[in-house]
PDB file of N, CA and C in Angstrom:
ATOM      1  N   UNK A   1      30.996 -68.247 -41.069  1.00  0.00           N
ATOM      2  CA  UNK A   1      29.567 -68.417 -40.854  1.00  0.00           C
ATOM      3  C   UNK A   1      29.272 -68.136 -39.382  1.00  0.00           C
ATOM      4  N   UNK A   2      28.446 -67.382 -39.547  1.00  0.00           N
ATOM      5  CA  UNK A   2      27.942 -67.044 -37.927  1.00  0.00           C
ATOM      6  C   UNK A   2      26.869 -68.122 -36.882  1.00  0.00           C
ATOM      7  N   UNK A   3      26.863 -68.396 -35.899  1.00  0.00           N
ATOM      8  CA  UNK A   3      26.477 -69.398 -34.971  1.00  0.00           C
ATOM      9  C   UNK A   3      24.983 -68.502 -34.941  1.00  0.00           C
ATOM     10  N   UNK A   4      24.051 -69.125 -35.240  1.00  0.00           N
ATOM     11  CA  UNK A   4      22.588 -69.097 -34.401  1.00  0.00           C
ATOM     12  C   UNK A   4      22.213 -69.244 -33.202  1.00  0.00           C
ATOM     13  N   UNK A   5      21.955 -68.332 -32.357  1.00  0.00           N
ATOM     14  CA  UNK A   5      21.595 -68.579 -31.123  1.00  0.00           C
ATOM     15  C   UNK A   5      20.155 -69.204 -30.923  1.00  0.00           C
ATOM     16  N   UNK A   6      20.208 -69.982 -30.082  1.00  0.00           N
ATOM     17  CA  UNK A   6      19.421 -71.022 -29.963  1.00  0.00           C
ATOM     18  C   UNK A   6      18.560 -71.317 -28.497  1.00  0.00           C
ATOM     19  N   UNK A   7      19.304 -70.092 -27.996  1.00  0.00           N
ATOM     20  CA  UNK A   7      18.724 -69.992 -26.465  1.00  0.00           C
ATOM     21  C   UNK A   7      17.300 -69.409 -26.284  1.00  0.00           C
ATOM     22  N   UNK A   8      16.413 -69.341 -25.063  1.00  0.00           N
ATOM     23  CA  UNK A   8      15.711 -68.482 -24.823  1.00  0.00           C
ATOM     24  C   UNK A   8      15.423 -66.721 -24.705  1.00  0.00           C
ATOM     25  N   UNK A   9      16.942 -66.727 -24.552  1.00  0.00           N
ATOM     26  CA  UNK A   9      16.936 -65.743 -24.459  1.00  0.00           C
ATOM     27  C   UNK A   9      17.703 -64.870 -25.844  1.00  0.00           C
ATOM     28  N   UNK A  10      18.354 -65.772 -26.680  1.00  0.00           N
ATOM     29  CA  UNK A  10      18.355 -64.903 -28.279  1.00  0.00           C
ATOM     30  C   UNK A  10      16.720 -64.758 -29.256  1.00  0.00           C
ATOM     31  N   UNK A  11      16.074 -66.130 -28.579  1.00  0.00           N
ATOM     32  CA  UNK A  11      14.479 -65.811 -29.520  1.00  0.00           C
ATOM     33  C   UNK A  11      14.013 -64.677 -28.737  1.00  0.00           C
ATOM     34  N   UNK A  12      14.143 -64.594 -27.389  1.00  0.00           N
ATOM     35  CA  UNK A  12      13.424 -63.083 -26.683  1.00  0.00           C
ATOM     36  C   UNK A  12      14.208 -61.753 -27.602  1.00  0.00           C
ATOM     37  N   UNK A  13      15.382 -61.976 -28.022  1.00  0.00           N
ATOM     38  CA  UNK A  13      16.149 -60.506 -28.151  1.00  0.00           C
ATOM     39  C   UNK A  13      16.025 -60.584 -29.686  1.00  0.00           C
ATOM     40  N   UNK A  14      15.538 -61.223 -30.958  1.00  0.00           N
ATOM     41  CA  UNK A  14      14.897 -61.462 -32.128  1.00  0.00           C
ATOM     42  C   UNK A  14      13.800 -60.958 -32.254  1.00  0.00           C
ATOM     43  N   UNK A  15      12.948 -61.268 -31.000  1.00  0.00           N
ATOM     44  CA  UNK A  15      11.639 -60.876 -31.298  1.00  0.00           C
ATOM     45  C   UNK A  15      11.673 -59.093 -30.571  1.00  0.00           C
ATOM     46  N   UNK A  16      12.416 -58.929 -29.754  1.00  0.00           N
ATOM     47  CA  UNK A  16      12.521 -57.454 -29.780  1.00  0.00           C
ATOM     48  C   UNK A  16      13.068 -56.427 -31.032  1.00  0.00           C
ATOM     49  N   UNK A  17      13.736 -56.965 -31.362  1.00  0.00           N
ATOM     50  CA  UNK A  17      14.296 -56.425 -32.257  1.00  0.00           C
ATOM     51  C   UNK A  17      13.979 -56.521 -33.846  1.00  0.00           C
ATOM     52  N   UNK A  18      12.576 -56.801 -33.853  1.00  0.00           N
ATOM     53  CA  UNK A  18      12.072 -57.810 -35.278  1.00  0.00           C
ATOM     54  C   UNK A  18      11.085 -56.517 -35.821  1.00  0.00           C
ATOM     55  N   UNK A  19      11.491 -55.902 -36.412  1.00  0.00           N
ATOM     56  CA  UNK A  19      10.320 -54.662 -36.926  1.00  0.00           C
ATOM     57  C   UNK A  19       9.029 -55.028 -37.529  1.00  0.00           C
ATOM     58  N   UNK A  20       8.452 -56.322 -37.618  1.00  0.00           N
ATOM     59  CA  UNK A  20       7.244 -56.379 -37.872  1.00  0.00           C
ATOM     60  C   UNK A  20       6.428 -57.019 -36.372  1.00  0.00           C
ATOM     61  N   UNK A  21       7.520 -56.461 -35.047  1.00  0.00           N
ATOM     62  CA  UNK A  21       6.931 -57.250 -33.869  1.00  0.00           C
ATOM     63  C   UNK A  21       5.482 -56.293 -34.011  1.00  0.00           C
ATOM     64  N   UNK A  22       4.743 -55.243 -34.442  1.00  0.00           N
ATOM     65  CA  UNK A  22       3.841 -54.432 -33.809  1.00  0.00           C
ATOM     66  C   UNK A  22       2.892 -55.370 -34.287  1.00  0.00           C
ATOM     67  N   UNK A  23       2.773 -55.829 -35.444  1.00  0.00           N
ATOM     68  CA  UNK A  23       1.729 -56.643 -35.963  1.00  0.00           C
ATOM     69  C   UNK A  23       1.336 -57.896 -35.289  1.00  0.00           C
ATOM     70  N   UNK A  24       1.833 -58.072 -34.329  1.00  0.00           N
ATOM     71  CA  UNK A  24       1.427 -59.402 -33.718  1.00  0.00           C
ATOM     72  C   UNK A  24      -0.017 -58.969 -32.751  1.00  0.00           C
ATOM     73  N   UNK A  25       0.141 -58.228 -32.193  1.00  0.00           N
ATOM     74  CA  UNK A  25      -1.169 -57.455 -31.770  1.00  0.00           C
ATOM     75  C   UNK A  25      -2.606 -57.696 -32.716  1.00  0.00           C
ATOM     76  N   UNK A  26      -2.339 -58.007 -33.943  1.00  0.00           N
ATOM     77  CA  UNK A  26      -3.277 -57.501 -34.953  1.00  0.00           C
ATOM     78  C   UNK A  26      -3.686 -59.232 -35.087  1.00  0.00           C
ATOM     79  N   UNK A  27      -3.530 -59.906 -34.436  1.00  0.00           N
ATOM     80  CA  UNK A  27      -4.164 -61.576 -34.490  1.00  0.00           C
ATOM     81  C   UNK A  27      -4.552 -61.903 -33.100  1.00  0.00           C
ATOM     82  N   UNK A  28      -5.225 -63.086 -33.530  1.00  0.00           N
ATOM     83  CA  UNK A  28      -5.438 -63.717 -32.478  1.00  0.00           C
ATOM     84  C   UNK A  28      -5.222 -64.814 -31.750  1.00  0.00           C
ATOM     85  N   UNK A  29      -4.011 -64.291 -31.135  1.00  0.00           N
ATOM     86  CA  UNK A  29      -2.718 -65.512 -30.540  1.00  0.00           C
ATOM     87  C   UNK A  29      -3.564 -66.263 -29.228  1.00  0.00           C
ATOM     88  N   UNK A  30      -3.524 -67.103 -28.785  1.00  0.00           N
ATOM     89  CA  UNK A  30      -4.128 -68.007 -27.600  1.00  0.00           C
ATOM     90  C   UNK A  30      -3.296 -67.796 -26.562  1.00  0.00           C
ATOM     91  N   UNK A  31      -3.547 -67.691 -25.236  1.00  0.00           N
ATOM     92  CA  UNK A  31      -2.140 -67.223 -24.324  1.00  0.00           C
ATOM     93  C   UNK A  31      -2.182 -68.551 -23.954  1.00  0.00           C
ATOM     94  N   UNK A  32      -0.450 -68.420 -23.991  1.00  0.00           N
ATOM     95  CA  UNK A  32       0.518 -69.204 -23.584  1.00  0.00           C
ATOM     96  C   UNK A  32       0.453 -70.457 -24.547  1.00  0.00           C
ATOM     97  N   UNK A  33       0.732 -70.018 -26.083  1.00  0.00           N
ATOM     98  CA  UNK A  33       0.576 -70.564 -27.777  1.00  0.00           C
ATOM     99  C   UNK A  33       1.636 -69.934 -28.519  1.00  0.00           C
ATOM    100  N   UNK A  34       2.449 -70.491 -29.045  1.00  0.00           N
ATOM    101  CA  UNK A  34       3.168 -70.386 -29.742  1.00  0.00           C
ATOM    102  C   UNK A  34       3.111 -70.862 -30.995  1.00  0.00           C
ATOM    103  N   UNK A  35       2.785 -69.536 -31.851  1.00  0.00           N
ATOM    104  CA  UNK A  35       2.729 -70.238 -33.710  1.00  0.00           C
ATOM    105  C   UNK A  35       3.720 -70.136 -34.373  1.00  0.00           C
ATOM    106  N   UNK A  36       3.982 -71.493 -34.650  1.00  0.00           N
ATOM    107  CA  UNK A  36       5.354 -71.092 -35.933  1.00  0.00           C
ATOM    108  C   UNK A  36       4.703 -72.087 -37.124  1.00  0.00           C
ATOM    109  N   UNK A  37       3.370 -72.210 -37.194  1.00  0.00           N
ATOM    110  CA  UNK A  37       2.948 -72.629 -38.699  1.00  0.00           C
ATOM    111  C   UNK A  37       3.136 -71.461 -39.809  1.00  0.00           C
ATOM    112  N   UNK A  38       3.920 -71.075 -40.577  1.00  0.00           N
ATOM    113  CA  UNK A  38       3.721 -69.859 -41.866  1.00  0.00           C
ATOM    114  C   UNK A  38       3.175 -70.561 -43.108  1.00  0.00           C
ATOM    115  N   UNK A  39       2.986 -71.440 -42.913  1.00  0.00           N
ATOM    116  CA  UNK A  39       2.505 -72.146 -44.195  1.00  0.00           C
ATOM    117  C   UNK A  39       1.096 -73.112 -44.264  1.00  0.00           C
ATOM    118  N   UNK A  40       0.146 -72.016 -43.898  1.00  0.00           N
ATOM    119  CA  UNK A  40      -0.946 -72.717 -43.294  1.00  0.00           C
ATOM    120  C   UNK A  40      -2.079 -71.224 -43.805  1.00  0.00           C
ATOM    121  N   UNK A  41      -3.184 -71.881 -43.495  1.00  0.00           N
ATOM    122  CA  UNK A  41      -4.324 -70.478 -43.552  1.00  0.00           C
ATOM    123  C   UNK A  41      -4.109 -69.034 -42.416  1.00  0.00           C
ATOM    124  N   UNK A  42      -2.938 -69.886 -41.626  1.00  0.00           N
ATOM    125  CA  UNK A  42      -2.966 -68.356 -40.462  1.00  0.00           C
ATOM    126  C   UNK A  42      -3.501 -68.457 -39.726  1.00  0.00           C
ATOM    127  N   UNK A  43      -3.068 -67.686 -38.753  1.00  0.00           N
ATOM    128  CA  UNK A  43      -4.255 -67.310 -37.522  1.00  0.00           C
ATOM    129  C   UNK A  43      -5.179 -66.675 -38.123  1.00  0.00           C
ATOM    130  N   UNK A  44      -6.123 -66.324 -37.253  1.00  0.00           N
ATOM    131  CA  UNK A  44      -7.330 -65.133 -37.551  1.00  0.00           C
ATOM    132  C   UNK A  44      -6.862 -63.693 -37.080  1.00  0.00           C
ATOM    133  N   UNK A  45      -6.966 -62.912 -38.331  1.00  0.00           N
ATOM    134  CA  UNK A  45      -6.700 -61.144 -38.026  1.00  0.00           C
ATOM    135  C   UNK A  45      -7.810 -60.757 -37.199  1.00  0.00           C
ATOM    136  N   UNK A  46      -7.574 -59.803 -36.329  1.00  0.00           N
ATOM    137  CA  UNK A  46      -8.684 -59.008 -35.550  1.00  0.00           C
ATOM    138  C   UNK A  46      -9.199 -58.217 -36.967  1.00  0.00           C
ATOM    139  N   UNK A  47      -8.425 -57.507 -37.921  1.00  0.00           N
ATOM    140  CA  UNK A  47      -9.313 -57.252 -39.087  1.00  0.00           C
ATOM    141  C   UNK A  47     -10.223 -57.725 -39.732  1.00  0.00           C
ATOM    142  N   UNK A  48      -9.492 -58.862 -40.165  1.00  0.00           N
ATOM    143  CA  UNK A  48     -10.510 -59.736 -40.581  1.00  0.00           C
ATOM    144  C   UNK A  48     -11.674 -60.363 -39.911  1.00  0.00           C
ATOM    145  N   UNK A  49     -11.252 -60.717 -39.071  1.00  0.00           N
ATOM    146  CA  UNK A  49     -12.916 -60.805 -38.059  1.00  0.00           C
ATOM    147  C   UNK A  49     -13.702 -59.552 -37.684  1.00  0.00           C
ATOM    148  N   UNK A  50     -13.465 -58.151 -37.798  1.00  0.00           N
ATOM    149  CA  UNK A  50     -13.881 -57.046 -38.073  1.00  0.00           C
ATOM    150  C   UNK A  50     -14.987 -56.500 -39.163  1.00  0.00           C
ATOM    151  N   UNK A  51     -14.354 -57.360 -39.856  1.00  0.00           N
ATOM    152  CA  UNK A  51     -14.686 -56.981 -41.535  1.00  0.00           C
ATOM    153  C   UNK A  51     -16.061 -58.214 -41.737  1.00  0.00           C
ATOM    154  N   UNK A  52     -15.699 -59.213 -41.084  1.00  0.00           N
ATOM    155  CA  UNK A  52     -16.782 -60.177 -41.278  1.00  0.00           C
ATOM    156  C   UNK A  52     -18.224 -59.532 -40.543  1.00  0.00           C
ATOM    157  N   UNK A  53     -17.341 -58.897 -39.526  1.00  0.00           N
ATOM    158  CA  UNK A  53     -19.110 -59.286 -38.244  1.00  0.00           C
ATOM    159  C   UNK A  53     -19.403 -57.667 -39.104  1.00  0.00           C
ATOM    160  N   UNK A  54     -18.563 -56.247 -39.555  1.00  0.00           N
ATOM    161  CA  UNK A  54     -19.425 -55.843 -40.319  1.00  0.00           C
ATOM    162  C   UNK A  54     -20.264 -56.065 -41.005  1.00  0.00           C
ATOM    163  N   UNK A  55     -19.929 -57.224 -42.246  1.00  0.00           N
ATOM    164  CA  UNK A  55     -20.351 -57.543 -43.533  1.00  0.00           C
ATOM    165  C   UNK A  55     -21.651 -58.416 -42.890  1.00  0.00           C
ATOM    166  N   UNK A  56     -21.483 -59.007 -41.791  1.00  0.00           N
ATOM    167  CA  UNK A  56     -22.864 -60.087 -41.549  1.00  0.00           C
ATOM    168  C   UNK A  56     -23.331 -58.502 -41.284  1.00  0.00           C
ATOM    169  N   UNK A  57     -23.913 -57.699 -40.519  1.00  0.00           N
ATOM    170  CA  UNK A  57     -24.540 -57.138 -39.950  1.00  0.00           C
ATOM    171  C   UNK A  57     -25.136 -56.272 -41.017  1.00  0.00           C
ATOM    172  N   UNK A  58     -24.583 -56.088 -41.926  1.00  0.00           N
ATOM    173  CA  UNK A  58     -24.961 -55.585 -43.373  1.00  0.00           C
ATOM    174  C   UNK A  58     -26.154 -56.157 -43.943  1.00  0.00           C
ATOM    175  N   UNK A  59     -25.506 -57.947 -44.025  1.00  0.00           N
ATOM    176  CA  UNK A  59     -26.783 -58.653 -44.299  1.00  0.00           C
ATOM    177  C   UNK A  59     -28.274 -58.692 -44.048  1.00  0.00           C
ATOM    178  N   UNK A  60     -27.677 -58.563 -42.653  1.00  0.00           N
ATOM    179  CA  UNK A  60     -28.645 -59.189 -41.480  1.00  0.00           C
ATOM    180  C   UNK A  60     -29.531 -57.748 -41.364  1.00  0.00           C
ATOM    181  N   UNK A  61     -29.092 -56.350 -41.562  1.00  0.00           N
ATOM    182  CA  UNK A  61     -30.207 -55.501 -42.199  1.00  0.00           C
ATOM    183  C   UNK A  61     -30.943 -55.170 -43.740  1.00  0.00           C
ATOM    184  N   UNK A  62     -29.971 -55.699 -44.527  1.00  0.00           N
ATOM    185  CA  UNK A  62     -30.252 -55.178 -45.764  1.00  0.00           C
ATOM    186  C   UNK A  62     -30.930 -56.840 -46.154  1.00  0.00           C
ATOM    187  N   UNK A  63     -30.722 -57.669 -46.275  1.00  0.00           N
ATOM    188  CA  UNK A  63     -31.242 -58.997 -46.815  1.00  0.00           C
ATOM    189  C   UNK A  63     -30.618 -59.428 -48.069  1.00  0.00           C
ATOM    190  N   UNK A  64     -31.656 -59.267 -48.949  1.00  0.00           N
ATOM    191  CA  UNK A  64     -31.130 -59.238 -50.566  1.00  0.00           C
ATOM    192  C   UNK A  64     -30.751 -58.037 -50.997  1.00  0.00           C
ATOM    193  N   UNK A  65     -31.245 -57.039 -50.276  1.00  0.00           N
ATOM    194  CA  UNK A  65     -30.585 -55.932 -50.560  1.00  0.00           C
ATOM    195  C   UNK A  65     -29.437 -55.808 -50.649  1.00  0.00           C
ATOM    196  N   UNK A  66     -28.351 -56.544 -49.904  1.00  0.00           N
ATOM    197  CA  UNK A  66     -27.328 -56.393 -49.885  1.00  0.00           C
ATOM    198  C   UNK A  66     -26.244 -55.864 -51.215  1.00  0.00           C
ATOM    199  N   UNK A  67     -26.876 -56.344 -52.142  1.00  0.00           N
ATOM    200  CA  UNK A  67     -26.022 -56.845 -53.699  1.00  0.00           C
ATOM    201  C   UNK A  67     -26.060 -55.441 -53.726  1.00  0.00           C
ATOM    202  N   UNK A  68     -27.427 -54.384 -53.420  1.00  0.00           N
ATOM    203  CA  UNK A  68     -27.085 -52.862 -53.893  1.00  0.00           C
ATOM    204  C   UNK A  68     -26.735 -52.467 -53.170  1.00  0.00           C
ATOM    205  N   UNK A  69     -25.915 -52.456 -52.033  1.00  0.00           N
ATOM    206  CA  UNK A  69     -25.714 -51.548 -50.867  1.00  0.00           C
ATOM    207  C   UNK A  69     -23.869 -50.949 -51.838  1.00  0.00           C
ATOM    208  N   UNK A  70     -23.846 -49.681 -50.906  1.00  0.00           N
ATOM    209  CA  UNK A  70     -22.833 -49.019 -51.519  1.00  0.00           C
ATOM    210  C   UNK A  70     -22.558 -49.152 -52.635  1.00  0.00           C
ATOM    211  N   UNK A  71     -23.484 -48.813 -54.068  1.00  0.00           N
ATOM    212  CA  UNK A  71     -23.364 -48.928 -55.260  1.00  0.00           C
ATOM    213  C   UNK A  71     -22.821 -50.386 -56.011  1.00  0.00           C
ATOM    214  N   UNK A  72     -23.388 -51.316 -55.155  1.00  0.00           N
ATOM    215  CA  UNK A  72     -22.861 -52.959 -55.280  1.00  0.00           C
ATOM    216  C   UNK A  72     -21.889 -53.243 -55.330  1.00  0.00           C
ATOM    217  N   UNK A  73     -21.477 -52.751 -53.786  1.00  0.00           N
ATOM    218  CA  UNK A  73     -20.051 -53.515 -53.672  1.00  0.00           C
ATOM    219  C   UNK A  73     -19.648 -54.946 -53.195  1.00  0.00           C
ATOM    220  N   UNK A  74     -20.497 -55.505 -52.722  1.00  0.00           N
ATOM    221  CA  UNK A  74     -20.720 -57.000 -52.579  1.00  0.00           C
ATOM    222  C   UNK A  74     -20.644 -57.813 -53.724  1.00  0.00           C
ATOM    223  N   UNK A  75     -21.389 -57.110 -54.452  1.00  0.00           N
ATOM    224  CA  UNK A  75     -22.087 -57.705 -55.514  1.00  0.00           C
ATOM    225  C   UNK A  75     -20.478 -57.772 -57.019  1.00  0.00           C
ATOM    226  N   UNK A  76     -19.741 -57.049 -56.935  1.00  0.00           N
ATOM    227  CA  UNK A  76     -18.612 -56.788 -57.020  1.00  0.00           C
ATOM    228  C   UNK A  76     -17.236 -57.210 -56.643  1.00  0.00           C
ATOM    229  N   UNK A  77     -17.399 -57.805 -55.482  1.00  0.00           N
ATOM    230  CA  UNK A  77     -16.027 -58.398 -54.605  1.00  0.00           C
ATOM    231  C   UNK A  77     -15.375 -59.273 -55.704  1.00  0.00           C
ATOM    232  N   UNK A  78     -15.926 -60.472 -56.310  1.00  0.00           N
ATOM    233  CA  UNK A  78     -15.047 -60.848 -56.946  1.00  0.00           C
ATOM    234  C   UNK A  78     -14.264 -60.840 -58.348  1.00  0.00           C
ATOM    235  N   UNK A  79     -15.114 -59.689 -59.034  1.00  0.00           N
ATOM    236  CA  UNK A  79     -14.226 -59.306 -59.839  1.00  0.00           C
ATOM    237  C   UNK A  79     -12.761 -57.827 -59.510  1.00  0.00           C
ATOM    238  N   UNK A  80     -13.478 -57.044 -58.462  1.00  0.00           N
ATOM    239  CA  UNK A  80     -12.650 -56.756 -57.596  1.00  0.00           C
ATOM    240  C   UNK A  80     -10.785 -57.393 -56.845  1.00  0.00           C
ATOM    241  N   UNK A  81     -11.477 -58.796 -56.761  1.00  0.00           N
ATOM    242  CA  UNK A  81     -10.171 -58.891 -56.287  1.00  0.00           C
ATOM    243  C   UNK A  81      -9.507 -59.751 -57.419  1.00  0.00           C
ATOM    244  N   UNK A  82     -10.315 -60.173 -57.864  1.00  0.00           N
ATOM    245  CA  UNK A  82      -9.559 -60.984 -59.218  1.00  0.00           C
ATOM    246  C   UNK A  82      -8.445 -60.128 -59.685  1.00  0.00           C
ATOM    247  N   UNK A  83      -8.952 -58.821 -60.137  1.00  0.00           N
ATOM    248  CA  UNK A  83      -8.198 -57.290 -60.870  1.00  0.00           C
ATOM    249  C   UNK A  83      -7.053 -57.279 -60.041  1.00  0.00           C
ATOM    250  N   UNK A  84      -6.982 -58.040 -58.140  1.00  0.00           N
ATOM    251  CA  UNK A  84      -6.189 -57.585 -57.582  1.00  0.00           C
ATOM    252  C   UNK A  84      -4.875 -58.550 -57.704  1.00  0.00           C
ATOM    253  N   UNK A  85      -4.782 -59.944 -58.512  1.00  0.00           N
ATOM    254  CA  UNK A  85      -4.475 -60.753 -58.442  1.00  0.00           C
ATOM    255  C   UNK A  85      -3.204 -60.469 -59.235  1.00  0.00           C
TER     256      UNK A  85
END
């Protein structure tokens, strides 16, 4: 059985060497925060907060319109993702 390194400097050479390091970019980490909750709602994606302030701004021109915008895709989301389930 192999020994776990446990130092500062094996978590620095893990996280270099960790092929999903690019994605850390893609949240929104607090400087000088360290998350090791994985079993939680997550941080917040820069996507996902992307996707929101689109979708308000959608609203916030269309109104009720919204339900028809892009052939009702709002209006749609949740059987949409249900299908995705």
């Amino acid at each position: 059985m192999s020994q776990f390194d446990l130092t500062w400097e094996g978590a620095k050479a893990l996280d270099a060497s960790d092929s999903l390091r690019s994605y850390r970019t893609r949240f929104a980490i607090r400087p000088h925060e360290v998350y090791m909750d994985g079993n939680s709602l997550g941080l917040c994606s820069i996507d996902a907060k992307e996707s929101l302030v689109d979708l308000l701004e959608v609203w916030e021109t269309e109104g009720i319109k919204i339900w028809a915008v892009d052939d009702g895709k709002y209006f749609r989301y949740p059987k949409v993702i249900a299908s995705m389930m």
